[in-house]
Every structure is written in structure tokens, then in C-alpha cells.
Protein backbone atom coordinates (compact mmCIF):
# COMPACT_ATOMS: atom_id res chain seq x y z
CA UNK A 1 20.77 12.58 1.45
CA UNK A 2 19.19 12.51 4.19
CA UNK A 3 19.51 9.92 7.50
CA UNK A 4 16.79 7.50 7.44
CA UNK A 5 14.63 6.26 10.16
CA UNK A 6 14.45 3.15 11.60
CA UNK A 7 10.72 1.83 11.34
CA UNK A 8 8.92 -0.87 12.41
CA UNK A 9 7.48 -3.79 11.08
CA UNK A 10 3.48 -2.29 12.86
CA UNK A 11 3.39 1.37 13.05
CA UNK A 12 0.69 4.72 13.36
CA UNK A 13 0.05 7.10 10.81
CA UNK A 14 -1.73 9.58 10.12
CA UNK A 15 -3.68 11.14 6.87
CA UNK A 16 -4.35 14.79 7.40
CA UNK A 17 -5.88 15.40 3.96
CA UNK A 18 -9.02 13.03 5.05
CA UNK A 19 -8.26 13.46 9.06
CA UNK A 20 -7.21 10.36 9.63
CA UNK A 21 -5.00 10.01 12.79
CA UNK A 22 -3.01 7.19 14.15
CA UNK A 23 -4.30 4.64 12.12
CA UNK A 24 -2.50 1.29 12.12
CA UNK A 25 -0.67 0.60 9.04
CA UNK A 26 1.86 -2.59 8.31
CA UNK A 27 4.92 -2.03 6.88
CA UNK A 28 5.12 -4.34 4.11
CA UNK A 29 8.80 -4.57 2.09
CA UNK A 30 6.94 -7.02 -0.80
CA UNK A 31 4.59 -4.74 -1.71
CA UNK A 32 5.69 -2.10 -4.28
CA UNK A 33 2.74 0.12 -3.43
CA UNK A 34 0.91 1.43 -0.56
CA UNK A 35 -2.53 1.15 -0.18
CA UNK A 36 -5.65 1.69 2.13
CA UNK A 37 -8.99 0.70 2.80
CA UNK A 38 -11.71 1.99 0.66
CA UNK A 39 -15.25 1.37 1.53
CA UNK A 40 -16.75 2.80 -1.54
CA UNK A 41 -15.44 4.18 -4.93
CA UNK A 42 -17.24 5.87 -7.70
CA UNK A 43 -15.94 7.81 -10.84
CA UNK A 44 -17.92 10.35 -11.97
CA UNK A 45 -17.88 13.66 -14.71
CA UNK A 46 -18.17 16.76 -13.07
CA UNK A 47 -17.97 19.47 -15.81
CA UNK A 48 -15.90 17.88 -18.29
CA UNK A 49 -14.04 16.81 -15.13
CA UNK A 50 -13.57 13.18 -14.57
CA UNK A 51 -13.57 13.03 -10.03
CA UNK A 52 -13.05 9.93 -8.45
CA UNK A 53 -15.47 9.63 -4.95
CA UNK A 54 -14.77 7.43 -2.20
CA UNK A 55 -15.15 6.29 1.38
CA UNK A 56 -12.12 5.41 3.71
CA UNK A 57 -12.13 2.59 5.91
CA UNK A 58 -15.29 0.64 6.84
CA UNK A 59 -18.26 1.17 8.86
CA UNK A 60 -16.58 -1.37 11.53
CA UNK A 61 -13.34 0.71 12.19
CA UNK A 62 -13.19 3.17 15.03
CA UNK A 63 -11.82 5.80 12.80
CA UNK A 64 -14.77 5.86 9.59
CA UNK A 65 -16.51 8.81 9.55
CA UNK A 66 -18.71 8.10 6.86
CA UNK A 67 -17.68 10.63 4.84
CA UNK A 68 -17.11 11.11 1.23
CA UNK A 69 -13.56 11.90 -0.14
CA UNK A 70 -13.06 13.11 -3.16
CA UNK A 71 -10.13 14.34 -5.94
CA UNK A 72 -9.65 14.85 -9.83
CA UNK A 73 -5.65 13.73 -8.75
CA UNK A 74 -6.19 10.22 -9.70
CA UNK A 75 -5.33 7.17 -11.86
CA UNK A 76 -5.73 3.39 -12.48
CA UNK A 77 -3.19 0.81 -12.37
CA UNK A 78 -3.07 -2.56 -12.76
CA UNK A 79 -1.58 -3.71 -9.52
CA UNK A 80 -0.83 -7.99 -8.49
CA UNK A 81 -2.04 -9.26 -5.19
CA UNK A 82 0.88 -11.53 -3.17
CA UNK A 83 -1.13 -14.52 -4.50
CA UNK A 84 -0.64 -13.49 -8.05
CA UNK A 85 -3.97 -12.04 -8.88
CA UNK A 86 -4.21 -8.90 -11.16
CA UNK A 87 -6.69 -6.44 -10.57
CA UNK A 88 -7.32 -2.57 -11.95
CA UNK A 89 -7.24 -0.49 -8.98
CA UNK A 90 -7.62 3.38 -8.65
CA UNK A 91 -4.25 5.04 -7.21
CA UNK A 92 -4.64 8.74 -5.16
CA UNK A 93 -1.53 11.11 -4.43
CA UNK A 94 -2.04 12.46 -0.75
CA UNK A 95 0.14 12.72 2.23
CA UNK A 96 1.05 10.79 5.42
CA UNK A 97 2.39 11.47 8.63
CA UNK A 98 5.07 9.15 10.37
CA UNK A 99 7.54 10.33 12.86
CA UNK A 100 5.84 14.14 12.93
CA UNK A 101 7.13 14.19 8.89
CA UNK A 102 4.74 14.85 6.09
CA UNK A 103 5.98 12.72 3.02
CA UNK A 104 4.09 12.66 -0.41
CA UNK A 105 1.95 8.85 -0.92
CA UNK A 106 0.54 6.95 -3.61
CA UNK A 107 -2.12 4.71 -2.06
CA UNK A 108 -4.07 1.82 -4.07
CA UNK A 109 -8.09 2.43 -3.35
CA UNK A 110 -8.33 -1.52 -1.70
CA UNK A 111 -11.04 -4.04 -0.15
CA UNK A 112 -8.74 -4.87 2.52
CA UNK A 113 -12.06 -5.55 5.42
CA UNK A 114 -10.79 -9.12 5.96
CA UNK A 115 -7.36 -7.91 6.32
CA UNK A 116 -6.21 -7.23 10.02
CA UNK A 117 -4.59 -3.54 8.70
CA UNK A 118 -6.20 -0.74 7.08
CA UNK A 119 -3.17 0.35 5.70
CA UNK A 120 -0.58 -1.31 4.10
CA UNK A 121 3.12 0.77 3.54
CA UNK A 122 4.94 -0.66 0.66
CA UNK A 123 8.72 -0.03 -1.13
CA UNK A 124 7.83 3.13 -2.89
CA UNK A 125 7.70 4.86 0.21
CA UNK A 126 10.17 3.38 2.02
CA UNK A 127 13.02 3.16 -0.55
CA UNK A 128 15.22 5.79 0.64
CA UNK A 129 13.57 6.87 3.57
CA UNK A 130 13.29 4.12 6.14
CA UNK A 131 15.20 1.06 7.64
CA UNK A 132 12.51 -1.78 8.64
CA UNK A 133 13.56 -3.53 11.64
CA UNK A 134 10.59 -6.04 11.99
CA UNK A 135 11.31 -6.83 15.52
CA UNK A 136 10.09 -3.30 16.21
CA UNK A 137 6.64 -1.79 16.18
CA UNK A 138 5.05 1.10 17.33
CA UNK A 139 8.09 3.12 16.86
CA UNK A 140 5.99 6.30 15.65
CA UNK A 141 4.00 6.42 18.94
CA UNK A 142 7.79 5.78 21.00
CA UNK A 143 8.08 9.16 19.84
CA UNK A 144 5.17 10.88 20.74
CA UNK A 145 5.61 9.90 24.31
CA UNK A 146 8.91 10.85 24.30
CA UNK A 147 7.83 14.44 24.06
């Protein structure tokens, strides 16, 4: 097994699959799953093909492009908010980048605009991987000045 990293409670990551890069994500230990942003989501059939469309971010953050995502590598879950509330959400398989690593994500298609993070990092990515000190943040970008 590998050594695990010691991350921070506020961090920078990036998504190269939608080019994405340094976008602030919280680390949060009481989630279970990660999730991100999403503008806009639509499910369509595309040649017997069920493909899930979507927009990242909103039209307020520095980083949206405005353009359209899309992937057949997909599913729903039912996922509860902190408050208790249950909603279906759509769940994509992509990658992020933390500490110049590529590790494989599931990330819950969210309205998180009122939220003060785009992205939120939950257990499923950290189990095993990461130690969160949360007097720490910004630990990813330590790095890239160190270089």
C-alpha cells in the first residue's frame, strides 16, 4: 500500500477530461461522495444509446466555458444531502488531478451555485489515499511552487 498524502481541509484540482484546472474543491470527510457543479443536465437516446449532456460550473465562475460535456459512462443514485434530504442525482466516472496524480472519481451532477465550492471531495476518494489535516489548505498549490 501505498503512503498517503496529507491534504487539506481547501485544496486545487484539476479535471483534465473537461479542462478544468485548479478549481477549488473542499475536502469534505461527511460526505460519502464527491460531487461538482452542474449547470445543466439532459439525458438523451442517441442510437439506441442512452448519453447523459451537461454543463460544468455556472455562468458566474471564472472557469465555465459554456460548453457541453457529454458521456454514455453514467448512472443515477439516490444520494442524502447533510440536512437529510434525498434526491436522485446522476453520478459520472472521470478523473482528477491532486498533487500532479491522476486518480479515478465518481462525482454527483449537483446545484451547488449557492454553495461557496464548486467541488466537494468526499470519503470514497479519500479512504485510503489521503490524511485530512483541516488546519491545512492549499497544500496542492504548496507543491507546485515548490518546483
Amino acid at each position: 500500500m501505498s503512503e498517503k498524502r496529507i491534504i487539506g481541509r481547501k485544496e486545487f484540482a484539476s479535471f483534465p477530461e473537461f479542462e478544468l484546472k485548479q478549481i477549488d474543491v473542499k475536502i469534505d470527510t461527511g460526505a460519502f461522495t464527491s460531487s461538482i457543479h452542474c449547470y445543466h443536465i439532459e439525458e438523451k437516446n442517441l442510437n439506441d444509446k442512452k448519453v447523459l449532456f451537461f454543463k460544468l460550473l455556472d455562468p458566474k465562475h471564472k472557469h465555465y466555458n459554456n460548453q457541453i460535456f457529454f458521456t454514455e459512462n453514467y448512472r443515477q443514485k439516490i444520494i442524502r444531502s447533510s440536512t437529510g434530504h434525498a434526491s436522485k442525482r446522476y453520478i459520472i466516472k472521470t478523473q482528477i488531478e491532486l498533487f500532479d496524480q491522476l486518480y479515478p472519481i465518481e462525482l454527483s451532477l449537483s446545484e451547488r451555485k449557492s454553495m461557496k465550492y464548486p467541488v466537494l471531495i468526499g470519503r470514497k476518494l479519500l479512504n485510503g489515499k489521503f490524511i485530512v489535516d483541516t488546519s491545512k489548505i492549499n497544500l496542492t498549490r504548496s507543491l507546485k511552487k515548490k518546483k
